[in-house]
N, C-alpha and C. Protein backbone atom coordinates (compact mmCIF):
# COMPACT_ATOMS: atom_id res chain seq x y z
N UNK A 1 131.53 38.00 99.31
CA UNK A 1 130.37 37.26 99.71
C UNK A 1 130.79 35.88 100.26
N UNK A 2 132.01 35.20 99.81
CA UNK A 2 132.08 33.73 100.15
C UNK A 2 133.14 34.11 101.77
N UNK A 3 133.52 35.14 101.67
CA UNK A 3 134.13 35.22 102.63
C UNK A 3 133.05 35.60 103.89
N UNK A 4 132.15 36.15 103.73
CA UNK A 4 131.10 36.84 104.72
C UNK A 4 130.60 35.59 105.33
N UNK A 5 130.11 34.40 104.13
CA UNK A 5 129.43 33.11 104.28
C UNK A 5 130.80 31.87 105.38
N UNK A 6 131.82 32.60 104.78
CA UNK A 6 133.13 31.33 105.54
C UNK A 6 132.63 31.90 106.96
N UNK A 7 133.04 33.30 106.80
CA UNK A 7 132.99 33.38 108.66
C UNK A 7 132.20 33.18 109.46
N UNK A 8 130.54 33.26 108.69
CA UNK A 8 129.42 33.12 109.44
C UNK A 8 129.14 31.65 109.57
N UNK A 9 129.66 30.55 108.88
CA UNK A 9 129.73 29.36 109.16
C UNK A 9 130.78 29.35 109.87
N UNK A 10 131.88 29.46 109.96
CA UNK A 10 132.77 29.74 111.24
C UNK A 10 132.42 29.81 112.95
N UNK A 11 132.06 30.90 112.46
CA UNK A 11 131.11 31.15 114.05
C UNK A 11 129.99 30.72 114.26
N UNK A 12 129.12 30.11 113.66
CA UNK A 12 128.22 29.52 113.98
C UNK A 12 128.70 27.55 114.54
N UNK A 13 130.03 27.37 114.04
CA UNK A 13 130.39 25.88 113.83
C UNK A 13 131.46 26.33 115.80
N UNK A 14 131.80 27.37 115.71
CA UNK A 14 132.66 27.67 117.27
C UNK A 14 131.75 27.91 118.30
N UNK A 15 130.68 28.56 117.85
CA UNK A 15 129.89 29.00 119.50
C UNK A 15 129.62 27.18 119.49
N UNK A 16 129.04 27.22 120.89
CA UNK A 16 128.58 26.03 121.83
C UNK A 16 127.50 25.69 122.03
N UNK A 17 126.79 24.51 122.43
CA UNK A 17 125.32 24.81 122.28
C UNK A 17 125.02 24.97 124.06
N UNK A 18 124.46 24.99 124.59
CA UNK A 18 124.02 24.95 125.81
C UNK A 18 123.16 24.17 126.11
N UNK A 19 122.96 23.19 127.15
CA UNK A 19 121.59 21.95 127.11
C UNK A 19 121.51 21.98 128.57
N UNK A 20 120.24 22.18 128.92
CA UNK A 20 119.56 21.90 130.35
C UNK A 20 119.93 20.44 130.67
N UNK A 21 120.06 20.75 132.21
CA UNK A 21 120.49 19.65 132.73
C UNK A 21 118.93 18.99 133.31
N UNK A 22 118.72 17.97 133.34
CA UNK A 22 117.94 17.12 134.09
C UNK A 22 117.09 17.78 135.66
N UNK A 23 115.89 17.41 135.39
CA UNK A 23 115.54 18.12 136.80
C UNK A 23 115.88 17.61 137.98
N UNK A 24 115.99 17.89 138.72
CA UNK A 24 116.34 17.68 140.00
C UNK A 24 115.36 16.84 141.02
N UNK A 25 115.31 15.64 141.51
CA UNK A 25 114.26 14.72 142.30
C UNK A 25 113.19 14.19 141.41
N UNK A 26 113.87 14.17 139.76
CA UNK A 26 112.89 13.64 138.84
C UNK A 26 112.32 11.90 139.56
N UNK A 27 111.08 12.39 139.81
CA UNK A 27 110.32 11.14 140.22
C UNK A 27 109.64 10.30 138.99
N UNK A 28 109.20 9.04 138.88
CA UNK A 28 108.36 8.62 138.16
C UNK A 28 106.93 8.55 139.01
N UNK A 29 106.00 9.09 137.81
CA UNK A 29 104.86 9.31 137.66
C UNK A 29 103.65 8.41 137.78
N UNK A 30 102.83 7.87 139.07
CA UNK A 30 102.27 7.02 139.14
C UNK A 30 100.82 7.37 139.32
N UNK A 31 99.61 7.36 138.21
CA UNK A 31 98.83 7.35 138.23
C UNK A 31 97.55 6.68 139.59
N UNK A 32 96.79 7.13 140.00
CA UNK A 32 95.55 7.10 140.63
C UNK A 32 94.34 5.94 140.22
N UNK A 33 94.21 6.17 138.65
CA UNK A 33 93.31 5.42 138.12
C UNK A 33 93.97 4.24 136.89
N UNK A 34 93.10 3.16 137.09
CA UNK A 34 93.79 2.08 136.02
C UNK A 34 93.52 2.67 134.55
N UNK A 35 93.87 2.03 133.68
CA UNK A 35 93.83 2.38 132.47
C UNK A 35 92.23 2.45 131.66
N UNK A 36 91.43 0.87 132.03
CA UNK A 36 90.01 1.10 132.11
C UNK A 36 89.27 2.31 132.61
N UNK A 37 89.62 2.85 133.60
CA UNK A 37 88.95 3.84 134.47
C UNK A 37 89.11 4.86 133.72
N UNK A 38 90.53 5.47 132.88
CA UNK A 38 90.56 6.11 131.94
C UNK A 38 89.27 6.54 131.18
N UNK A 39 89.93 5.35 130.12
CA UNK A 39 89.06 5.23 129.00
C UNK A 39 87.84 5.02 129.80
N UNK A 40 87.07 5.03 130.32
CA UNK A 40 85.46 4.61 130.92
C UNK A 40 85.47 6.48 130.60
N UNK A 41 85.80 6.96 131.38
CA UNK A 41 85.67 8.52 132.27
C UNK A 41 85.81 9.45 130.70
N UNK A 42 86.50 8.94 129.46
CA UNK A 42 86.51 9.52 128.38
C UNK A 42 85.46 9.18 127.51
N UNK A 43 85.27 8.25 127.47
CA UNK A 43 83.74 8.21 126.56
C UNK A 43 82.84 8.51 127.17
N UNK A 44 82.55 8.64 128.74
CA UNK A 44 81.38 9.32 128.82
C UNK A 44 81.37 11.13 129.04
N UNK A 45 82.91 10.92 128.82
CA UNK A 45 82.60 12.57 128.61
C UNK A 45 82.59 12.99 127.17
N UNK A 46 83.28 12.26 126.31
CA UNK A 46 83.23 12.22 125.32
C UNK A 46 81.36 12.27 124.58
N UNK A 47 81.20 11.34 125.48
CA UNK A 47 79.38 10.96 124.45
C UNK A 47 78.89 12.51 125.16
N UNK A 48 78.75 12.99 125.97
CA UNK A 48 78.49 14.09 126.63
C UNK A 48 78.74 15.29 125.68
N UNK A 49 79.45 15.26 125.69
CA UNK A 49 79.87 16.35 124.44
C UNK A 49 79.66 16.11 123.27
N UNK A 50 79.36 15.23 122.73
CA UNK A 50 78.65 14.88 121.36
C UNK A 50 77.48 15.31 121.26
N UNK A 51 76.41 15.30 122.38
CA UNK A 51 75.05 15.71 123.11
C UNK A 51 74.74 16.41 122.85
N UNK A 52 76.00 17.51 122.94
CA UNK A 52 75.89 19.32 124.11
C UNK A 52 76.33 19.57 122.47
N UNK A 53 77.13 19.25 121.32
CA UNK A 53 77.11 20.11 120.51
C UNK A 53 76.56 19.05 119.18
N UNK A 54 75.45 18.60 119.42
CA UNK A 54 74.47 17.88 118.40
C UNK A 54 73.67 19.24 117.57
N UNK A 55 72.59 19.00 117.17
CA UNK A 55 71.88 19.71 116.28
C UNK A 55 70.63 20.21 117.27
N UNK A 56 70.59 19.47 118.53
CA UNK A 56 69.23 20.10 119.35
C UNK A 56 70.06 20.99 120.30
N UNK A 57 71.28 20.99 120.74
CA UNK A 57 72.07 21.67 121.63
C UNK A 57 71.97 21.29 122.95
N UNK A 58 71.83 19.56 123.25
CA UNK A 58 71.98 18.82 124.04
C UNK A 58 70.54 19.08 124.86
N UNK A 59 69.56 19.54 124.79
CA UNK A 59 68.24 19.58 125.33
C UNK A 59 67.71 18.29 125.24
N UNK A 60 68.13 16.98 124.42
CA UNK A 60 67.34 15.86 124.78
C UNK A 60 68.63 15.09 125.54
N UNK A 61 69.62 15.33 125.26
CA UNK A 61 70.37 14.60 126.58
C UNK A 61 69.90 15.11 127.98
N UNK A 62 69.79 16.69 128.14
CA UNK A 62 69.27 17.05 129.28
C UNK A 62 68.09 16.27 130.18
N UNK A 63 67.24 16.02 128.62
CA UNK A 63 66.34 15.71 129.30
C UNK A 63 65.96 14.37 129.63
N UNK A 64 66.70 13.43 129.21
CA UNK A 64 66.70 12.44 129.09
C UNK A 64 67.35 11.95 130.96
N UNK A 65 68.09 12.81 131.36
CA UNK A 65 68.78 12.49 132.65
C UNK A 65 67.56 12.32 133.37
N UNK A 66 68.23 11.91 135.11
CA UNK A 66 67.11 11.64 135.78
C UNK A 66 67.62 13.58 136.77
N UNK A 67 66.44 13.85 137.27
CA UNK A 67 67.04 14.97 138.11
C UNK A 67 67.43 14.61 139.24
N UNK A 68 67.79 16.14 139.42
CA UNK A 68 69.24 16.32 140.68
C UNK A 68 68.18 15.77 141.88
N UNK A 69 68.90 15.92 143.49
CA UNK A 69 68.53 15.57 144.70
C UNK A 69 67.69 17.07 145.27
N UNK A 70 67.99 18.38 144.51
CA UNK A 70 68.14 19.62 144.93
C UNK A 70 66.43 19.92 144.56
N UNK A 71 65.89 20.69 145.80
CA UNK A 71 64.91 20.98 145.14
C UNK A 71 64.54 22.02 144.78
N UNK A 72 63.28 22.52 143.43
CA UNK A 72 62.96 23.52 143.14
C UNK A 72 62.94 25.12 143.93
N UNK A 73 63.91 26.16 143.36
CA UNK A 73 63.87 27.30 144.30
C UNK A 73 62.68 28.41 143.02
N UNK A 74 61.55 28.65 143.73
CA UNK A 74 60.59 29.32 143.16
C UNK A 74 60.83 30.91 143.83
N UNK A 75 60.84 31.81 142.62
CA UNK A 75 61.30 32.99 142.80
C UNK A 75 60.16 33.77 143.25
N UNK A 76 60.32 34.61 144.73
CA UNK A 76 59.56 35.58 145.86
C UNK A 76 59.31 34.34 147.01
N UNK A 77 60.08 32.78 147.38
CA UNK A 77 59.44 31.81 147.95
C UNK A 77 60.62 32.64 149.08
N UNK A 78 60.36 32.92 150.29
CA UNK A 78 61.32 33.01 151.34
C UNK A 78 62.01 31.65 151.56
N UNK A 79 62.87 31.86 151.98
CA UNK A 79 63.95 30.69 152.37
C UNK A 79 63.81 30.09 153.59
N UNK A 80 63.24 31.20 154.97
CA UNK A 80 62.76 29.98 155.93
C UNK A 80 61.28 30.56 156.31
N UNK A 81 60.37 30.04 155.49
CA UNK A 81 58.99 30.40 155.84
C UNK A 81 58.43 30.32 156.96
N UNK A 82 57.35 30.98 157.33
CA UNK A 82 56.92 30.68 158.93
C UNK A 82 55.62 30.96 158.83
């Protein structure tokens, strides 16, 4: 047994390790938005989602918005009436 354990620490202490080399045209990474703009864009998605999984299932955030520009499509209304 101590001999099974020598060799397998043996060979485990001789093999080599292998390590990736560095990528190739590693650029640094320059963001679009400042750090404010961040954090702004996360709390309101953040509060958004607090909304959507509240106890009403976001129906008074819904409703609380102002509506879209789009207007009502009423179902049998043809699309270009004449």
């Amino acid at each position: 047994m101590n001999r099974t354990l020598v060799a397998a620490i043996a060979l485990v202490a001789a093999s080599s390790a292998f390590a990736e080399s560095p990528l190739a045209g590693n650029t640094q990474f320059t963001g679009a938005k400042s750090r404010a703009e961040v954090t702004a864009e996360y709390l309101r998605s953040r509060d958004a989602t607090t909304a959507f999984t509240g106890e009403d299932s976001g129906s008074a955030y819904l409703s609380a918005r102002a509506p879209g520009v789009a207007a009502p499509v009423v179902a049998g209304q043809p699309v270009n009436a004449q």
